[in-house]
PDB file of N, CA and C in Angstrom:
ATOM      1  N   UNK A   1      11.820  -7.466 -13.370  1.00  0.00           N
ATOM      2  CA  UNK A   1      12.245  -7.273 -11.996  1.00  0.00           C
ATOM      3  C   UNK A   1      11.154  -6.518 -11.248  1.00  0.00           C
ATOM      4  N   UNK A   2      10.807  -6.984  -9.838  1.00  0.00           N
ATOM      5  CA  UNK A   2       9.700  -5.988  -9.238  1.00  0.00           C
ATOM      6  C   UNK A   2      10.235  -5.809  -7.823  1.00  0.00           C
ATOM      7  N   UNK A   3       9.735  -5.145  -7.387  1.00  0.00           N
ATOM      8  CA  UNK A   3       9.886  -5.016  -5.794  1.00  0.00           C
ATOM      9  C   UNK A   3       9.181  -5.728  -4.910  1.00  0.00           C
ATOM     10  N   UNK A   4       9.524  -6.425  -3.904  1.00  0.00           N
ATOM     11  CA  UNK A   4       8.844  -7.086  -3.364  1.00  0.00           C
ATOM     12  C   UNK A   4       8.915  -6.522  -2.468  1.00  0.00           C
ATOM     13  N   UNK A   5       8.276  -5.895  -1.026  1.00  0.00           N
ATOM     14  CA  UNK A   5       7.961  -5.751   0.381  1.00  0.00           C
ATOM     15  C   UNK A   5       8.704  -6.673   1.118  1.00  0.00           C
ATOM     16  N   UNK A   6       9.455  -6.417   2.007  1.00  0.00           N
ATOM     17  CA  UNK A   6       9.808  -7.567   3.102  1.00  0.00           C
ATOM     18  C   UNK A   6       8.594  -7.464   3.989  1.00  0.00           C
ATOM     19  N   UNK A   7       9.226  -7.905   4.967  1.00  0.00           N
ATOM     20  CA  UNK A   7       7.647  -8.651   5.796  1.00  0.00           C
ATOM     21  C   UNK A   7       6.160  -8.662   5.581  1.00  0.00           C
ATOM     22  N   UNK A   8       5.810  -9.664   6.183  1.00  0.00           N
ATOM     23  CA  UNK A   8       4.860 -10.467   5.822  1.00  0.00           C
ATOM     24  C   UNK A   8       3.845  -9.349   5.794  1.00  0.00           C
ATOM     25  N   UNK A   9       2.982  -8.386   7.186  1.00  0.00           N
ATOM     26  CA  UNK A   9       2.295  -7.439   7.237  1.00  0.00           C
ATOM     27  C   UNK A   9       2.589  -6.530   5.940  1.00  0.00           C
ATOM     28  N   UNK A  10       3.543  -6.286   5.437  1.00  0.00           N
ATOM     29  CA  UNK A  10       3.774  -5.098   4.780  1.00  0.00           C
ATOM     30  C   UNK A  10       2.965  -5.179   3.436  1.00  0.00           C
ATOM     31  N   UNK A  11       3.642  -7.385   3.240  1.00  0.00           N
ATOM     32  CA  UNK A  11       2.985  -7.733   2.049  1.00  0.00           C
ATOM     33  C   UNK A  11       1.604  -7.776   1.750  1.00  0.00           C
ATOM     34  N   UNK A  12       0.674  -8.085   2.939  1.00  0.00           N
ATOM     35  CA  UNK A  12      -0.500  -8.295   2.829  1.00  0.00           C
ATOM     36  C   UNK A  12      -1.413  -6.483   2.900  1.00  0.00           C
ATOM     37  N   UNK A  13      -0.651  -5.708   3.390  1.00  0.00           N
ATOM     38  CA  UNK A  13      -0.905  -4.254   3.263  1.00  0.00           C
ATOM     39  C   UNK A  13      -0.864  -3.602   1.695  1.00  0.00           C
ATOM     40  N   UNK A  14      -0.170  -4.315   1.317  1.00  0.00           N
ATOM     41  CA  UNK A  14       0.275  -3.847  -0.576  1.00  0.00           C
ATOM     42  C   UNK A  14      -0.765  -5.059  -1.008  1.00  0.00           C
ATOM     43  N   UNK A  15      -1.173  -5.668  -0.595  1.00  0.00           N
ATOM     44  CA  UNK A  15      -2.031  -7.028  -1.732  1.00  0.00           C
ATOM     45  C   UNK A  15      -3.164  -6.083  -1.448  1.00  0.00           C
ATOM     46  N   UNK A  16      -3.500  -5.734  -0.104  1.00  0.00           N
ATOM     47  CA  UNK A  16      -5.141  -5.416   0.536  1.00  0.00           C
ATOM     48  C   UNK A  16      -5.376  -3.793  -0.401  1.00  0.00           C
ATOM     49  N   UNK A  17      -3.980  -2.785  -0.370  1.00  0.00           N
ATOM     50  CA  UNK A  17      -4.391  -1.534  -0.817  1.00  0.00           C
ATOM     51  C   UNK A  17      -4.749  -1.878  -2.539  1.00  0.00           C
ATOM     52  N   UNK A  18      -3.404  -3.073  -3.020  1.00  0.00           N
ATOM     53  CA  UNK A  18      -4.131  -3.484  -4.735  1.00  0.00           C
ATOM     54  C   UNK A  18      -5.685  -3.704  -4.737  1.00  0.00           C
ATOM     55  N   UNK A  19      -6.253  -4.602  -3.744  1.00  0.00           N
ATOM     56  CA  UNK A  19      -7.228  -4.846  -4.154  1.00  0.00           C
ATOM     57  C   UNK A  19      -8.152  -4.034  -3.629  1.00  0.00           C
ATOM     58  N   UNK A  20      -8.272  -3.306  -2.850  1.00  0.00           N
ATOM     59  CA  UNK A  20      -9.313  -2.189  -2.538  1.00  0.00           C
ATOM     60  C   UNK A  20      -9.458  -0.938  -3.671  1.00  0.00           C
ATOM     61  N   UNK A  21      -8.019  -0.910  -4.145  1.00  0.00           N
ATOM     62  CA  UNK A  21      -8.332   0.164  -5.575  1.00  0.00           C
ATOM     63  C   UNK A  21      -8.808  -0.320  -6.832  1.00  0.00           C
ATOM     64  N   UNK A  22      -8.785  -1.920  -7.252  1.00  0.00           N
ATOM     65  CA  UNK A  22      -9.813  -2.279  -7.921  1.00  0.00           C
ATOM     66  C   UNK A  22     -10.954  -2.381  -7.966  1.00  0.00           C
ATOM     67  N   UNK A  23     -11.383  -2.586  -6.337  1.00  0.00           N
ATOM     68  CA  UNK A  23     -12.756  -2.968  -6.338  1.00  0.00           C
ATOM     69  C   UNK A  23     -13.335  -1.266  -6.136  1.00  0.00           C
ATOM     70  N   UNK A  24     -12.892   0.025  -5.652  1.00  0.00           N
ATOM     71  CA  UNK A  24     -13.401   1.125  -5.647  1.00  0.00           C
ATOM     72  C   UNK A  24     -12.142   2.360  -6.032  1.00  0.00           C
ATOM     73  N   UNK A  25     -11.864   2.481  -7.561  1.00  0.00           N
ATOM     74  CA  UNK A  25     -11.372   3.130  -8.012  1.00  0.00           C
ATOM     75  C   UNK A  25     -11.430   4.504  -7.546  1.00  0.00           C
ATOM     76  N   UNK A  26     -12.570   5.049  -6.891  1.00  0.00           N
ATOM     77  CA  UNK A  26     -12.654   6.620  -6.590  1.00  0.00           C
ATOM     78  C   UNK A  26     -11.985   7.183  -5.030  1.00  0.00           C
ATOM     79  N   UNK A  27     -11.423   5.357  -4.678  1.00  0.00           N
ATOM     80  CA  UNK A  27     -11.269   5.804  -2.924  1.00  0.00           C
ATOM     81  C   UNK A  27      -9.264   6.394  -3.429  1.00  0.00           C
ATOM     82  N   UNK A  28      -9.630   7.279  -2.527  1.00  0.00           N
ATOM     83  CA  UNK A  28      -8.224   8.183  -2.560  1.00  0.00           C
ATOM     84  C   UNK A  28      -6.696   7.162  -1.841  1.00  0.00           C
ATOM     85  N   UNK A  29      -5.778   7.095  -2.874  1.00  0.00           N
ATOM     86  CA  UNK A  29      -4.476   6.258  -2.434  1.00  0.00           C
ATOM     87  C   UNK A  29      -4.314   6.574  -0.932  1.00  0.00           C
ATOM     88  N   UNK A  30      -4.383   7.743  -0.151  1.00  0.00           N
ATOM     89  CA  UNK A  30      -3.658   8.695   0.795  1.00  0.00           C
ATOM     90  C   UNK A  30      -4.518   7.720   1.786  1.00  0.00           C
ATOM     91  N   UNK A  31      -5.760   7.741   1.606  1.00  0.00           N
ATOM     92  CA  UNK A  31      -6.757   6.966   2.663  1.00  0.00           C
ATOM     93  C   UNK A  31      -6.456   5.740   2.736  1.00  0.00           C
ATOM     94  N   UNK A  32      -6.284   5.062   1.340  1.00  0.00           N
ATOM     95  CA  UNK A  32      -6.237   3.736   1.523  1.00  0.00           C
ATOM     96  C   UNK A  32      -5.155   2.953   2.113  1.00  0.00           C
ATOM     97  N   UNK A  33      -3.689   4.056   2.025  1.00  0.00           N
ATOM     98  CA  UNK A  33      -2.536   3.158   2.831  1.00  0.00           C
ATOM     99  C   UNK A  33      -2.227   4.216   4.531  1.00  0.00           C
ATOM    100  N   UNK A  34      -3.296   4.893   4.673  1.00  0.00           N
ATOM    101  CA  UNK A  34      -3.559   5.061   6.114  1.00  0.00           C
ATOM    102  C   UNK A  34      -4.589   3.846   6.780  1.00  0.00           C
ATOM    103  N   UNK A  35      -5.264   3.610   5.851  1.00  0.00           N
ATOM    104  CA  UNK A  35      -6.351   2.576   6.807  1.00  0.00           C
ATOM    105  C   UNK A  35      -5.334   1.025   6.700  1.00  0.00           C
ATOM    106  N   UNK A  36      -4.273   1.194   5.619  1.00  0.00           N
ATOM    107  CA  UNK A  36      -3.826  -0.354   5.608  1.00  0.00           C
ATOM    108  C   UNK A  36      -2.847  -0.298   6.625  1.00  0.00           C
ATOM    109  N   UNK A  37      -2.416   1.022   7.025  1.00  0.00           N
ATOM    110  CA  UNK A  37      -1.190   1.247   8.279  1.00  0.00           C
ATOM    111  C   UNK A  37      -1.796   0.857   9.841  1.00  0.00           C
ATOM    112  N   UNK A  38      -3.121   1.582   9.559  1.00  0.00           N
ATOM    113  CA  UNK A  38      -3.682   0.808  10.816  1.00  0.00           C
ATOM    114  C   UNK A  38      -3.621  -0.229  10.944  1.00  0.00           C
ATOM    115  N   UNK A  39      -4.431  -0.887   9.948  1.00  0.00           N
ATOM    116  CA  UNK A  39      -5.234  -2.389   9.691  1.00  0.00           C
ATOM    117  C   UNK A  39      -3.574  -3.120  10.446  1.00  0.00           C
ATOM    118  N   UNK A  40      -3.121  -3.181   9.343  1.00  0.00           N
ATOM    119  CA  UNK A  40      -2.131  -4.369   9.748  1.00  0.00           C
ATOM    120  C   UNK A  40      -0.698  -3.491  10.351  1.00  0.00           C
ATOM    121  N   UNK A  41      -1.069  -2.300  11.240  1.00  0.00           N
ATOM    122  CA  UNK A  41       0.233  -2.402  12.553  1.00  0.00           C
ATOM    123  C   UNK A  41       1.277  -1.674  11.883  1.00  0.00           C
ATOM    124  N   UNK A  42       1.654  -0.965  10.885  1.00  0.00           N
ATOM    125  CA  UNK A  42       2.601  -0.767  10.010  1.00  0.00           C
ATOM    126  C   UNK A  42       3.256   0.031  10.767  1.00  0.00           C
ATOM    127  N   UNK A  43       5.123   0.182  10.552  1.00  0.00           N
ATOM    128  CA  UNK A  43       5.366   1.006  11.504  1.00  0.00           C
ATOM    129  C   UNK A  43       5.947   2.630  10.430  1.00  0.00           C
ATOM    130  N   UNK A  44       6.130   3.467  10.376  1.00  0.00           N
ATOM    131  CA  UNK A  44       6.379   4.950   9.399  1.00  0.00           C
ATOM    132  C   UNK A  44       7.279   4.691   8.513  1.00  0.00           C
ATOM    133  N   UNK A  45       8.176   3.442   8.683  1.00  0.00           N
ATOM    134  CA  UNK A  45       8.912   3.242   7.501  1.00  0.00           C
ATOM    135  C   UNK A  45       8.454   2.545   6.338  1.00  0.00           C
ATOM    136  N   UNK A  46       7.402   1.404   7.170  1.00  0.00           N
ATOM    137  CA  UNK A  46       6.417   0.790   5.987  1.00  0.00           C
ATOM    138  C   UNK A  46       5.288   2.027   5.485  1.00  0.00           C
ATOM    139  N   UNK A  47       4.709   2.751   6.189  1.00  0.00           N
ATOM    140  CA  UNK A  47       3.854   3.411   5.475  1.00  0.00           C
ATOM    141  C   UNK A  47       4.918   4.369   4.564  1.00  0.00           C
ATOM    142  N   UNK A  48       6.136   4.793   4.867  1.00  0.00           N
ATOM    143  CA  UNK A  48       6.552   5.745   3.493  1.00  0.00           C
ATOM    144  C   UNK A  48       7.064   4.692   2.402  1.00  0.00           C
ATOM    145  N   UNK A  49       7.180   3.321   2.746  1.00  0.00           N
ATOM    146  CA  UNK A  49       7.377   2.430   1.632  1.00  0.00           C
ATOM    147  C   UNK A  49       6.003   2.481   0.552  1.00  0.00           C
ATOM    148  N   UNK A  50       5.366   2.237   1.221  1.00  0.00           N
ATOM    149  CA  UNK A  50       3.306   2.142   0.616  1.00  0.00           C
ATOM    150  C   UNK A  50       3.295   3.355  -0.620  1.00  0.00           C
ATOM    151  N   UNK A  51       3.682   4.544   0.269  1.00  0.00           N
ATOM    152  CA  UNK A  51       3.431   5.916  -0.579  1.00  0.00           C
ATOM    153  C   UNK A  51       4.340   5.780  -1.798  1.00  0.00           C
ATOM    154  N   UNK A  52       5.581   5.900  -1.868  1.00  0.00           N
ATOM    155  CA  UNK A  52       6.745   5.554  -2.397  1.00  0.00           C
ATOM    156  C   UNK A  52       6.420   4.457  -3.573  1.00  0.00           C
ATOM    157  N   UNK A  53       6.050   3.265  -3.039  1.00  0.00           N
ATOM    158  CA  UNK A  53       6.051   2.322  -4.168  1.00  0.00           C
ATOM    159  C   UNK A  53       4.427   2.233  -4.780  1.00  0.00           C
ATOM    160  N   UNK A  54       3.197   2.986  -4.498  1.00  0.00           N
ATOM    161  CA  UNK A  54       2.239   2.896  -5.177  1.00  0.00           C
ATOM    162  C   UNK A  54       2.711   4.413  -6.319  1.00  0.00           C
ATOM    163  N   UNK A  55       2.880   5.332  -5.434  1.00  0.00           N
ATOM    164  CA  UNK A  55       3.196   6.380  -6.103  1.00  0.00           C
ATOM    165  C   UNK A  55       4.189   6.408  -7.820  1.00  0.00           C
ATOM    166  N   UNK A  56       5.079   5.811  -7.361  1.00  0.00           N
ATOM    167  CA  UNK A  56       5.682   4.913  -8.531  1.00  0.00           C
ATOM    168  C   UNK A  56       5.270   4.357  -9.365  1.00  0.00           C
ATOM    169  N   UNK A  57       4.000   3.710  -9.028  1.00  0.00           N
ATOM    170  CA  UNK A  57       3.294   2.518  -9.941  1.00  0.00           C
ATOM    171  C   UNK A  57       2.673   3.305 -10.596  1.00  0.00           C
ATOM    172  N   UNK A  58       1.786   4.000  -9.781  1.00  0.00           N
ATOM    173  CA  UNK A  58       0.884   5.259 -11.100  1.00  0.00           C
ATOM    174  C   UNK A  58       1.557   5.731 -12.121  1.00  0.00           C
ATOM    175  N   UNK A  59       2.774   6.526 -11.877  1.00  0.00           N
ATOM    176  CA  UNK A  59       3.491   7.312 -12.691  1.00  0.00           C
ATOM    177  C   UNK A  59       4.260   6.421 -13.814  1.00  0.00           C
ATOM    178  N   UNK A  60       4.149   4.873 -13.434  1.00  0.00           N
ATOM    179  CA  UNK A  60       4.809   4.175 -15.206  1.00  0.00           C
ATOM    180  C   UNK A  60       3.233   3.451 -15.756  1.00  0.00           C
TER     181      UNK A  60
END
């Protein structure tokens, strides 16, 4: 079972922050789903989703 993001922006904000922490492991989570809140328009409920569900991911 996983979580999926509703809308579309939110999804491509969670694909863009996955793949920016592969390609530069040292860039800080905190930065990376502030620049994806910009990037794609997010409104404070998607960015505490971002924090919330990466934050999660680290910790299993």
């Amino acid at each position: 079972m996983s979580i999926q993001p509703e809308g579309e922006d939110l999804r491509k904000a969670t694909k863009w922050i996955s793949t920016e922490r592969m390609s530069n492991q040292e860039a800080k989570l905190s930065d990376l789903i502030q620049q994806a809140s910009i990037k794609f328009d997010l409104p404070p409920t998607d960015t505490e989703f971002l924090m919330r569900f990466f934050s999660n991911k680290d910790t299993k």
